[in-house]
N, C-alpha and C. Protein backbone atom coordinates (compact mmCIF):
# COMPACT_ATOMS: atom_id res chain seq x y z
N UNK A 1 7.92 31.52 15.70
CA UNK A 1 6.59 31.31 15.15
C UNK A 1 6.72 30.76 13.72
N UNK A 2 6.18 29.94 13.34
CA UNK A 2 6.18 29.16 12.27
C UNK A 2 5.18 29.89 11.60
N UNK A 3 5.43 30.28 9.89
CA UNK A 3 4.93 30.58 9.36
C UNK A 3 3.33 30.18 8.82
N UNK A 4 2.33 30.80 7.93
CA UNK A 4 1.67 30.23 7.39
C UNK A 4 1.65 29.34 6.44
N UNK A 5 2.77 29.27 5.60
CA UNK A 5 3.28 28.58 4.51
C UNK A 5 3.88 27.42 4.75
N UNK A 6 4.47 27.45 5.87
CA UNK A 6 5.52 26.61 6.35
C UNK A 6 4.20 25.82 7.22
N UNK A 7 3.10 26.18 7.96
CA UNK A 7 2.52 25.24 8.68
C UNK A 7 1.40 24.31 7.58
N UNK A 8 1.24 24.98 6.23
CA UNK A 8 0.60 24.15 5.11
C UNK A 8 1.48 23.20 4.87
N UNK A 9 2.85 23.36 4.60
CA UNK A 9 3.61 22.89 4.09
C UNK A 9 3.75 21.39 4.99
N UNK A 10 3.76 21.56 6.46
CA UNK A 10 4.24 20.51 7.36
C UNK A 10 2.67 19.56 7.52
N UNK A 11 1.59 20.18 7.32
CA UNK A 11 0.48 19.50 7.30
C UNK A 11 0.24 18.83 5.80
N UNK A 12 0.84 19.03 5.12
CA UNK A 12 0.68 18.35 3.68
C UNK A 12 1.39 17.39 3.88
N UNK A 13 2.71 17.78 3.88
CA UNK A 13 3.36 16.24 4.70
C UNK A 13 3.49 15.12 5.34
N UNK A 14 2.77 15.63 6.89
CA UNK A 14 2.05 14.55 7.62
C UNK A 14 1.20 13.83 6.69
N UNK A 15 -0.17 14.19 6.31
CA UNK A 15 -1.05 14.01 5.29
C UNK A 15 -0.55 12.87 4.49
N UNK A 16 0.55 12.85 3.38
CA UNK A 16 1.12 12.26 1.98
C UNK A 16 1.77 11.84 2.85
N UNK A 17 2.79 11.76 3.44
CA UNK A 17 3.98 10.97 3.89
C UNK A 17 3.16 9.96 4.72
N UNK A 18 1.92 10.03 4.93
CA UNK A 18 1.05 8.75 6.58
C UNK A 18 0.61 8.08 5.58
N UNK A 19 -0.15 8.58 3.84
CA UNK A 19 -0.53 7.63 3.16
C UNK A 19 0.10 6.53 2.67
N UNK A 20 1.83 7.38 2.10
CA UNK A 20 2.37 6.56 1.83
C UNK A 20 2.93 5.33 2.52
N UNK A 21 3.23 5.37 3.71
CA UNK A 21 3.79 4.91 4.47
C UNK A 21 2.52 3.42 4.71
N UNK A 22 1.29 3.92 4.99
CA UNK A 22 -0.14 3.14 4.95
C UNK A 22 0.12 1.96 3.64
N UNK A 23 0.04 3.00 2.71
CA UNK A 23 0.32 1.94 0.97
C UNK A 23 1.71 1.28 1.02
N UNK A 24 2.40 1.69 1.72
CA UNK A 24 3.94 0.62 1.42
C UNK A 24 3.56 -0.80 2.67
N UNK A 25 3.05 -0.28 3.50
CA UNK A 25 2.85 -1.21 4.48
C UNK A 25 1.93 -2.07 4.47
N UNK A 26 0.65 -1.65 3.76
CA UNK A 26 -0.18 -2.83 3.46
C UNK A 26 0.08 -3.47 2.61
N UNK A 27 0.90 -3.37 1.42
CA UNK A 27 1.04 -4.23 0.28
C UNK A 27 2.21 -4.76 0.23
N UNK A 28 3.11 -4.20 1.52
CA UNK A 28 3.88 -5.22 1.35
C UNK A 28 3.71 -6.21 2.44
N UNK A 29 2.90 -6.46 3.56
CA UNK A 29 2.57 -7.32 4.30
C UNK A 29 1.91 -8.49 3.63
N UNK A 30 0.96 -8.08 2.34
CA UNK A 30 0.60 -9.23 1.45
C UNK A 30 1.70 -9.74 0.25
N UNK A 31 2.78 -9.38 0.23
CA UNK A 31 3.54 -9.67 -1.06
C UNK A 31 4.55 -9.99 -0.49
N UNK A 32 5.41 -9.45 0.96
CA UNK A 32 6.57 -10.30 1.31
C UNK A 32 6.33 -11.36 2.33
N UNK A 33 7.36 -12.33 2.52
CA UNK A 33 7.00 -13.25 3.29
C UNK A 33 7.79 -13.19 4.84
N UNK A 34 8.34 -11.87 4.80
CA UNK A 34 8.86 -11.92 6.10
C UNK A 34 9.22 -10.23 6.40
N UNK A 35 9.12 -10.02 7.33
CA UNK A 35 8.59 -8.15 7.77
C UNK A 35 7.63 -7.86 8.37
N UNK A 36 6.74 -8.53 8.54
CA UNK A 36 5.09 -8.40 8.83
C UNK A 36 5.19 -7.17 10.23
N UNK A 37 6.20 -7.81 11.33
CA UNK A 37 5.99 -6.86 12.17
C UNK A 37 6.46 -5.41 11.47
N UNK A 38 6.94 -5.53 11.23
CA UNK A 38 8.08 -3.58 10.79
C UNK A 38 7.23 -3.38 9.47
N UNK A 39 6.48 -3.86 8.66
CA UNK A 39 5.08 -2.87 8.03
C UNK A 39 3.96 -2.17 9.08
N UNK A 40 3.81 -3.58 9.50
CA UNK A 40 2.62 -2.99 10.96
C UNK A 40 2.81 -1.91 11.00
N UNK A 41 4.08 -1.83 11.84
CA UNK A 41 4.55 -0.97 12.76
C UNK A 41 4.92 0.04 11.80
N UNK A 42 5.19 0.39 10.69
CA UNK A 42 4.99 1.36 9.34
C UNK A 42 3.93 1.97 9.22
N UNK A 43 2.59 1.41 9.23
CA UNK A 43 1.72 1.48 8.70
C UNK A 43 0.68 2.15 9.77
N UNK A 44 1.31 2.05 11.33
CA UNK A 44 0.37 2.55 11.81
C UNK A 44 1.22 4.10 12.70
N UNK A 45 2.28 4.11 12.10
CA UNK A 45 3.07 5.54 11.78
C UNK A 45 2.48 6.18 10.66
N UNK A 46 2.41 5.68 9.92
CA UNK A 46 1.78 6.55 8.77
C UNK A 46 -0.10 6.69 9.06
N UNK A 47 -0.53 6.30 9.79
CA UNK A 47 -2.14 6.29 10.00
C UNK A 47 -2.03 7.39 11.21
N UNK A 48 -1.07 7.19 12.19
CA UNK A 48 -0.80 8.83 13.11
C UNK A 48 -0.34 9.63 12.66
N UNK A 49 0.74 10.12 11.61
CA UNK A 49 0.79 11.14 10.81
C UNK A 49 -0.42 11.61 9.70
N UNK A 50 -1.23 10.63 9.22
CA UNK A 50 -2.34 11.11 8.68
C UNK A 50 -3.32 11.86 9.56
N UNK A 51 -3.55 11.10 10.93
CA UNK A 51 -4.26 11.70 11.61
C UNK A 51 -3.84 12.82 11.85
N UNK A 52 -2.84 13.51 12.57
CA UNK A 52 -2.34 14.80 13.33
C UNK A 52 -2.76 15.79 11.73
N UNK A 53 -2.09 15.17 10.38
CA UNK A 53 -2.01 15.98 9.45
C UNK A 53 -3.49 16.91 9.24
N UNK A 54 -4.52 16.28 9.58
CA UNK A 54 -5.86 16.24 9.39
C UNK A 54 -6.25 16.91 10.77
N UNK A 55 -5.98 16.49 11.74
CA UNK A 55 -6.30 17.93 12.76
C UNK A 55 -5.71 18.80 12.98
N UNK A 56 -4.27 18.89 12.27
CA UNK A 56 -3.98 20.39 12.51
C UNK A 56 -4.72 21.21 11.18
N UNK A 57 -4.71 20.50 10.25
CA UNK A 57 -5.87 21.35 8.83
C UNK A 57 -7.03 21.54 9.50
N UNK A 58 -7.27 20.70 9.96
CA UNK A 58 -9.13 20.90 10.65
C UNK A 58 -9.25 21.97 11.47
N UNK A 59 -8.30 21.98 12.15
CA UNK A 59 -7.79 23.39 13.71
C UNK A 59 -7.67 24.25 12.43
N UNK A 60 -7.13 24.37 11.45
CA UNK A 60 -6.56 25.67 10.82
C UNK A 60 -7.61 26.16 9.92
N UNK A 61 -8.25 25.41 9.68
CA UNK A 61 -10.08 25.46 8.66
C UNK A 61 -10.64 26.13 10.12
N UNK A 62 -10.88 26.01 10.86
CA UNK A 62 -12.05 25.68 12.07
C UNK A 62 -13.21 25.07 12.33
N UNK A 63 -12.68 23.66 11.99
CA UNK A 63 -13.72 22.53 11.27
C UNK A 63 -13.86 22.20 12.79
N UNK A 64 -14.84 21.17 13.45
CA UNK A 64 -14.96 20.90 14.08
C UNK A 64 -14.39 19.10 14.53
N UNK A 65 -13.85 18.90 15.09
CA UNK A 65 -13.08 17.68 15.29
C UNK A 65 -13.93 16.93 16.57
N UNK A 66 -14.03 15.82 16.19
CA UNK A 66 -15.23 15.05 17.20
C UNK A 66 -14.46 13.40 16.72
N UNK A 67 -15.25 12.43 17.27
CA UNK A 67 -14.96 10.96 16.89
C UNK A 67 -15.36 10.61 15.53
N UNK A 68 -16.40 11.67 15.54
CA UNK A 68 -17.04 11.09 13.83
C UNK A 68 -15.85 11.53 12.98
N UNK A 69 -15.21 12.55 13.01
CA UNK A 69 -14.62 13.05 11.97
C UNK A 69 -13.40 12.17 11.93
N UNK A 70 -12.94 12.35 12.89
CA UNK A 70 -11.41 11.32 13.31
C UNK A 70 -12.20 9.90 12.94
N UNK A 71 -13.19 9.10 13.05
CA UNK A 71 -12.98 7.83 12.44
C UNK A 71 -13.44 7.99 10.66
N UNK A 72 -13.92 9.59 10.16
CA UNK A 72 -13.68 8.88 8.80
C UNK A 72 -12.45 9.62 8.02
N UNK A 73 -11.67 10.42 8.78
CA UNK A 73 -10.55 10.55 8.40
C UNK A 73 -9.49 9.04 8.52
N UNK A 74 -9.90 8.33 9.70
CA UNK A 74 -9.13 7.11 9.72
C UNK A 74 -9.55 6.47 8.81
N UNK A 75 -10.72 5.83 8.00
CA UNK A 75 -10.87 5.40 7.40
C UNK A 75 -10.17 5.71 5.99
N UNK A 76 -10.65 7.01 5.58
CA UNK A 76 -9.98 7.85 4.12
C UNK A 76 -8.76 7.33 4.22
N UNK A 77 -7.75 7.54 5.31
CA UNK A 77 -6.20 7.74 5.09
C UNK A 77 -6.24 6.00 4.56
N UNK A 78 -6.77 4.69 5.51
CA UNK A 78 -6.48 3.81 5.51
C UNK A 78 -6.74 3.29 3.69
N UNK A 79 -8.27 3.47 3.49
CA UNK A 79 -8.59 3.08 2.05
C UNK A 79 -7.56 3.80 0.97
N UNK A 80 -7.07 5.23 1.23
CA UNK A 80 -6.47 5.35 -0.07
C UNK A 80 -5.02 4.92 0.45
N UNK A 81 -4.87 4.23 1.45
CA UNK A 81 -3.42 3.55 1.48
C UNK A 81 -3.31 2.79 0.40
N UNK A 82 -4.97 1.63 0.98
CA UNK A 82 -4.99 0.31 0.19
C UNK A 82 -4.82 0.62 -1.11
N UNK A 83 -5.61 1.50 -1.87
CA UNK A 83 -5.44 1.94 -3.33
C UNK A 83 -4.18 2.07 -3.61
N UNK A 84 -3.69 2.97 -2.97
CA UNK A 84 -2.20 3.25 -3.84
C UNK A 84 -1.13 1.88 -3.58
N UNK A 85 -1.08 1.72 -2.55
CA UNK A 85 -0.51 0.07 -2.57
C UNK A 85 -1.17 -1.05 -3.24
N UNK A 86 -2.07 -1.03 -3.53
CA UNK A 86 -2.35 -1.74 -4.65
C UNK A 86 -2.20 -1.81 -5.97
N UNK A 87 -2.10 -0.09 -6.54
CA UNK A 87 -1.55 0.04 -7.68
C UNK A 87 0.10 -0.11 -7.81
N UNK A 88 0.60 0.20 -6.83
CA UNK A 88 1.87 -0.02 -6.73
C UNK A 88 2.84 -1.42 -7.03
N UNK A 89 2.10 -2.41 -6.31
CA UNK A 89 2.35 -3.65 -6.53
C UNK A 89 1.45 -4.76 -7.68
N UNK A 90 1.08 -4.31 -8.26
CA UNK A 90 -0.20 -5.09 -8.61
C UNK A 90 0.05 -6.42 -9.49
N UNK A 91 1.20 -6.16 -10.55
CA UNK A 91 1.95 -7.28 -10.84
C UNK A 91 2.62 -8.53 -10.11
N UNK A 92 3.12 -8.27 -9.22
CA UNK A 92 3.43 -8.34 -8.11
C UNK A 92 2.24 -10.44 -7.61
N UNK A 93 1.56 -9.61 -7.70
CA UNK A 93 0.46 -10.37 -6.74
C UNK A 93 -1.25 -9.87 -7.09
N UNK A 94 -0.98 -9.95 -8.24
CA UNK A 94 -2.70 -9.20 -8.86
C UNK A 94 -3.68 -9.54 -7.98
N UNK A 95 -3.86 -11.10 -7.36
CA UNK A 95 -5.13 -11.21 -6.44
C UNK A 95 -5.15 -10.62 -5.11
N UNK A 96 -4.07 -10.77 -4.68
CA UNK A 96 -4.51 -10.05 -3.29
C UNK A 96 -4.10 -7.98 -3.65
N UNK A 97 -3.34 -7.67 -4.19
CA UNK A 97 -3.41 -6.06 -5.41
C UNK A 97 -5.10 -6.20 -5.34
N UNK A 98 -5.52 -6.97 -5.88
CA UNK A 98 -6.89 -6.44 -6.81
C UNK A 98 -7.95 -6.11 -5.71
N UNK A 99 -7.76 -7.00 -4.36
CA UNK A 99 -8.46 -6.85 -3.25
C UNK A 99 -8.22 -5.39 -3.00
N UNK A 100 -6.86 -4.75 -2.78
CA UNK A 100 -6.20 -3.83 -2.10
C UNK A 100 -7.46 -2.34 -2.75
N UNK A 101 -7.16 -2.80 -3.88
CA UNK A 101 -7.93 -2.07 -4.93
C UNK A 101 -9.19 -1.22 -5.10
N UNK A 102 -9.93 -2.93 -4.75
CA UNK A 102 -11.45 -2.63 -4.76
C UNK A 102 -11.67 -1.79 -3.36
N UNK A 103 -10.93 -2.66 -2.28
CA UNK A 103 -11.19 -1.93 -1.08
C UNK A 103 -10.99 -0.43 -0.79
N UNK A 104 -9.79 -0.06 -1.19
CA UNK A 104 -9.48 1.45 -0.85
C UNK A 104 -10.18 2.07 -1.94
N UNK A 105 -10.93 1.71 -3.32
CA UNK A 105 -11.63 2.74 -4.20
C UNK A 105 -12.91 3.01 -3.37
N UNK A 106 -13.31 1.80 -2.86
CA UNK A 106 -14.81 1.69 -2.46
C UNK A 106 -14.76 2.91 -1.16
N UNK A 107 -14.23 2.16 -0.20
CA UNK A 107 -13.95 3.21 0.52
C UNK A 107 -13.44 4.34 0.66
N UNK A 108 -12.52 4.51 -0.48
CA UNK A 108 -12.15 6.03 -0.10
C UNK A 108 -13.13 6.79 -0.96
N UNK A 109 -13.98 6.32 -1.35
CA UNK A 109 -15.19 7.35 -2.44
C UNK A 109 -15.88 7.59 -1.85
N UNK A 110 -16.33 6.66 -0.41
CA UNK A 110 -17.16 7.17 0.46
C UNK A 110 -16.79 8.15 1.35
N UNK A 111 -15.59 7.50 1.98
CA UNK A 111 -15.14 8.58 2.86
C UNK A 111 -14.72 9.75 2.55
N UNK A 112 -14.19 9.79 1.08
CA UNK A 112 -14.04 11.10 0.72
C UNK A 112 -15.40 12.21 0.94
N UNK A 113 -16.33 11.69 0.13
CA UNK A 113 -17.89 12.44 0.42
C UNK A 113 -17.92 12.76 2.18
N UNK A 114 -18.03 11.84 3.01
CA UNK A 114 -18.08 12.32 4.40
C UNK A 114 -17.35 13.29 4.56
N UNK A 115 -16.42 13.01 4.74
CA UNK A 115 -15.23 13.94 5.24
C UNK A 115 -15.38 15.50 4.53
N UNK A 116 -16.06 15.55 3.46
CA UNK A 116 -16.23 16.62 3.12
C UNK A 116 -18.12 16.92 2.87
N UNK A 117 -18.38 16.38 3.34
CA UNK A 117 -19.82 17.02 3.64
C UNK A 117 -20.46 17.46 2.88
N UNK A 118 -20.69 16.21 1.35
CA UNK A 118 -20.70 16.02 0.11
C UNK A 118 -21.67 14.93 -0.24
N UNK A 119 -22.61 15.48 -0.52
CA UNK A 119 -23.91 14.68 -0.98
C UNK A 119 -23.49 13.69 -1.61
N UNK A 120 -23.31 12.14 -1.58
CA UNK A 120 -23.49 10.91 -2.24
C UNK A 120 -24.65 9.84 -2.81
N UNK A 121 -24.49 10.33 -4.19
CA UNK A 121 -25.36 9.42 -4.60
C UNK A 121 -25.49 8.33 -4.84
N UNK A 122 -26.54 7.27 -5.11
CA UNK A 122 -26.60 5.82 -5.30
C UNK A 122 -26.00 5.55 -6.65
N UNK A 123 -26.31 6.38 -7.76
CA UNK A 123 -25.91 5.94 -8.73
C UNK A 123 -24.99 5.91 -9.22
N UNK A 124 -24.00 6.83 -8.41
CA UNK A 124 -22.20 7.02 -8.48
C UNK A 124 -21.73 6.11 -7.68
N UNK A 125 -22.23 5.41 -6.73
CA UNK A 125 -21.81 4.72 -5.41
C UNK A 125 -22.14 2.81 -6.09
N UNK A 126 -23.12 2.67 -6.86
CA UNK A 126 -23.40 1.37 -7.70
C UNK A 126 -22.21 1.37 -8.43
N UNK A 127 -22.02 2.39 -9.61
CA UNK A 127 -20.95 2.48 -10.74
C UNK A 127 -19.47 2.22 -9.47
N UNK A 128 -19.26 2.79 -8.55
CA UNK A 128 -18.10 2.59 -8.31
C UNK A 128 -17.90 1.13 -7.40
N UNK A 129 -18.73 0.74 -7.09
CA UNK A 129 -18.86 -0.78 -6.20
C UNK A 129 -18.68 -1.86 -7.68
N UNK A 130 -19.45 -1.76 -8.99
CA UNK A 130 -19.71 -2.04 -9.85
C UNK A 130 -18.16 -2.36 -10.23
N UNK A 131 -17.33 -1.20 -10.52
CA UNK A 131 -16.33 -1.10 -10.61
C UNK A 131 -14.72 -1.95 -10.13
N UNK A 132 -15.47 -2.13 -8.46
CA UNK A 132 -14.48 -2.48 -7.55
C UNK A 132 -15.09 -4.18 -7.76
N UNK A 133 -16.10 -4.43 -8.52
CA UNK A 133 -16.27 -6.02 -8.42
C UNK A 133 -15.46 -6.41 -9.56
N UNK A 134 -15.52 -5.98 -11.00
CA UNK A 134 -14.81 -6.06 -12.03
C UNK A 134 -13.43 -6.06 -11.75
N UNK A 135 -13.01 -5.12 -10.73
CA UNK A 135 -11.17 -5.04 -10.50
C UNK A 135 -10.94 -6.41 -9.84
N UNK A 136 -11.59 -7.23 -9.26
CA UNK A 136 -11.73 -8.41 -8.14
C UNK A 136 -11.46 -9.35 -8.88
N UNK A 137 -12.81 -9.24 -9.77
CA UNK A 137 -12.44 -10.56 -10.67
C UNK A 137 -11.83 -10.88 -11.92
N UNK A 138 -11.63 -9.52 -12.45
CA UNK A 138 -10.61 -9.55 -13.34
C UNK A 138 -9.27 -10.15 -12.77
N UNK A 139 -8.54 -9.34 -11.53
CA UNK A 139 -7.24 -9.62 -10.92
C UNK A 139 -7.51 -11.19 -11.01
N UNK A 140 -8.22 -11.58 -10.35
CA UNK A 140 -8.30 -12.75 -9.77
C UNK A 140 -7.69 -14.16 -11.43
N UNK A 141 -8.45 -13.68 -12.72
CA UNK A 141 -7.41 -14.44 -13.62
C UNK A 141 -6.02 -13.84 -13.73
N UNK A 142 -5.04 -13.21 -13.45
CA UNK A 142 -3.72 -12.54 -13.26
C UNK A 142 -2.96 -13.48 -12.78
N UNK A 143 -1.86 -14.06 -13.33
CA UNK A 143 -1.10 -14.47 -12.45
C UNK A 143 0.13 -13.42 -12.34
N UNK A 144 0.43 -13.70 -10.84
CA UNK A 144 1.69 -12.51 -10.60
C UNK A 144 2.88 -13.04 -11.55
N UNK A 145 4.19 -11.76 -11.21
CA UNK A 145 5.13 -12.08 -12.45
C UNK A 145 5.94 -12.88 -11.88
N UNK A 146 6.19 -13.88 -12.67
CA UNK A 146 7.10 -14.90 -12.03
C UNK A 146 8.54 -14.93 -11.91
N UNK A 147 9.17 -13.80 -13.19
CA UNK A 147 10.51 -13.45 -13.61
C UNK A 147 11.49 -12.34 -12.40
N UNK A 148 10.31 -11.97 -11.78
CA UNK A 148 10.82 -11.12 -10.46
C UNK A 148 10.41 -10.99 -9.24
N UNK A 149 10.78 -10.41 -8.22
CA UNK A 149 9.80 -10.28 -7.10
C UNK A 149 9.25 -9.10 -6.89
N UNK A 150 9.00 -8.22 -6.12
CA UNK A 150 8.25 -6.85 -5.61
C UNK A 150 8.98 -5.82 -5.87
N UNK A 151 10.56 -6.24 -6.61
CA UNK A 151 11.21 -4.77 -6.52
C UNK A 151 12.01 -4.89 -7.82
N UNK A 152 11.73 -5.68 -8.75
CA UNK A 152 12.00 -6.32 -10.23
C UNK A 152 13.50 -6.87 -9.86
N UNK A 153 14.07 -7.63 -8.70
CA UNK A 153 15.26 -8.69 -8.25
C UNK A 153 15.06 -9.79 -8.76
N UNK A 154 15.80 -10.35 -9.52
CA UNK A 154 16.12 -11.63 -10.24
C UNK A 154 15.75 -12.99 -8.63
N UNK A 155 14.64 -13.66 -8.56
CA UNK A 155 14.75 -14.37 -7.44
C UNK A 155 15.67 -15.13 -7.79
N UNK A 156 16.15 -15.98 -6.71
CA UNK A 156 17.25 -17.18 -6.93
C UNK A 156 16.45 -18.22 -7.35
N UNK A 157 17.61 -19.20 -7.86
CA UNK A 157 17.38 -20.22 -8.59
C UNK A 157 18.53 -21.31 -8.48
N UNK A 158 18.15 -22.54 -8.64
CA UNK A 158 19.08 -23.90 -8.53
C UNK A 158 20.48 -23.33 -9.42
N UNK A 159 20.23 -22.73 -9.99
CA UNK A 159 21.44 -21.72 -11.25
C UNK A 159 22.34 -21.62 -10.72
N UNK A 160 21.82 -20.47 -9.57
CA UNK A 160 22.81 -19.65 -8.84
C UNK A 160 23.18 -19.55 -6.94
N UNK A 161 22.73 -20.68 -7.08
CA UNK A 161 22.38 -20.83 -5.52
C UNK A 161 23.78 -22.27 -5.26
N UNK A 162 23.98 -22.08 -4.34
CA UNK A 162 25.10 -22.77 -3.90
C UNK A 162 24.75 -24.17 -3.56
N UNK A 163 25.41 -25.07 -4.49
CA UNK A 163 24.43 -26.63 -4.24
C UNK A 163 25.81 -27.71 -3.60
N UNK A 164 25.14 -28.23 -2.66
CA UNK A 164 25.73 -29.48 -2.38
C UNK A 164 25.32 -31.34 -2.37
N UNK A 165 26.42 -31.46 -3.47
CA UNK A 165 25.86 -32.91 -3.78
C UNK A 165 26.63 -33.68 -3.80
N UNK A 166 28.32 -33.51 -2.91
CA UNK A 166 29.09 -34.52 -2.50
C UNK A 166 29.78 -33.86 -1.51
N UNK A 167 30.84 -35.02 -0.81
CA UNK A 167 31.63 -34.08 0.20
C UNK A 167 32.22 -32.59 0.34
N UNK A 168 32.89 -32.54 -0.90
CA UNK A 168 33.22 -31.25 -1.80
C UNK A 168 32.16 -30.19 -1.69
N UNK A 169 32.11 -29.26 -1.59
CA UNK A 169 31.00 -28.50 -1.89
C UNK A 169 31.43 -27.74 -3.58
N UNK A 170 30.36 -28.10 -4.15
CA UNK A 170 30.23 -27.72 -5.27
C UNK A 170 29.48 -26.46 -5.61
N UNK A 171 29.51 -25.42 -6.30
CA UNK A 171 28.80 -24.20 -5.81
C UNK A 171 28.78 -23.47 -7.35
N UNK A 172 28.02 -22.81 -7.59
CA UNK A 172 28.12 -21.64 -8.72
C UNK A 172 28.31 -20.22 -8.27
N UNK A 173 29.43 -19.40 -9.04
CA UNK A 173 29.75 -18.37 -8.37
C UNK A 173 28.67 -17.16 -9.71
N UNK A 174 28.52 -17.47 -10.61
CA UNK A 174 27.64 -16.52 -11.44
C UNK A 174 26.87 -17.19 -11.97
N UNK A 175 25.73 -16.48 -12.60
CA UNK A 175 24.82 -17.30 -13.38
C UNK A 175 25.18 -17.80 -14.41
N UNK A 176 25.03 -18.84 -15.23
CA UNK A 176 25.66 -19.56 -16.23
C UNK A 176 26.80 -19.57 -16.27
N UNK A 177 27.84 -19.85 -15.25
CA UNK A 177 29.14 -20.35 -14.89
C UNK A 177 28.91 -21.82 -14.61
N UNK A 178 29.91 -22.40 -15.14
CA UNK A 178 30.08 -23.96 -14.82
C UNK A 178 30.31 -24.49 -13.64
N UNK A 179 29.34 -25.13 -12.77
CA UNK A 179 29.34 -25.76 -11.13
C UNK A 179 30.67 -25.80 -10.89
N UNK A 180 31.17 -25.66 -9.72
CA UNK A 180 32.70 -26.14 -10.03
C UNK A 180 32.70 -26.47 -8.18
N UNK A 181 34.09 -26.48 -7.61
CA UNK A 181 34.53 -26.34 -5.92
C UNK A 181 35.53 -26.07 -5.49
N UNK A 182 35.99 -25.53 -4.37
CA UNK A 182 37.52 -24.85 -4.70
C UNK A 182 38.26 -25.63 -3.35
């Protein structure tokens, strides 16, 4: 029998480990150019560990679990994916970040209120849409960083990249080493 501590413990987990997994996978489907399937397929591991995480809390509350609840728990997990993968990368790729942004604040402010059965008002719900338009178009003058890619790696360059421009192959073995061929 698994403890009480130990079954918080494994439902917190599911929970954080499905978000993260959500936020690594959406932001990096917009920032790398090759992976697309194996984020997917990340991302919707981490959206079934959010889910289970959330009905075994719900079973352990004695909340009632129906479609409504399961689609705005799907929603919550998904929006604060987008958020945190958006803050994560945001240099990166500020315009499509800034999307990530607006979307998971907007939505997860709502869904947070649902999911907890939490009066929402208009005038908190303007300020935060308000909010998520400013993150849009601010990003949108950003240009991403050009000196690195998504994980601060020196991209390649004509420098250091192996060039051929006669029979010989001519090549650079370090950066600012003199072309040479062996």
């Amino acid at each position: 029998m698994i403890s009480t501590e130990n079954k918080k413990y494994i439902i917190y987990l599911l929970k954080y480990l499905g978000v993260a997994l959500i936020a690594g996978s959406v932001v990096h489907v917009g920032t790398l150019e090759n992976g697309t399937t194996r984020y997917i397929v990340l991302g919707i591991i981490g959206l079934l560990l959010m889910l289970i995480g959330n009905i075994l809390e719900a079973k352990q509350n004695s909340e009632q679990i129906n479609l409504k609840y399961l689609t705005v728990i799907t929603a919550l997990s998904l929006a604060t994916g987008f958020f945190s993968g958006g803050i994560q990368h945001y240099f990166d790729n500020p315009g499509y970040a800034g999307y990530l942004l607006s979307v998971g604040l907007f939505f997860s402010y709502i869904t947070f209120f649902m999911r907890d059965k939490i009066r929402l008002y208009f005038k908190y719900l303007l300020v935060v849409t308000i909010i998520s338009g400013v993150i849009i178009i601010g990003s949108s003058f950003i240009n991403p960083s050009v000196t690195a890619d998504h994980h601060d790696a020196i991209p390649p360059s004509t420098e250091n990249l192996e060039v051929s421009a006669s029979i010989t192959q001519t090549h650079v073995d370090l950066p600012n080493a003199p072309a040479h061929s062996h």
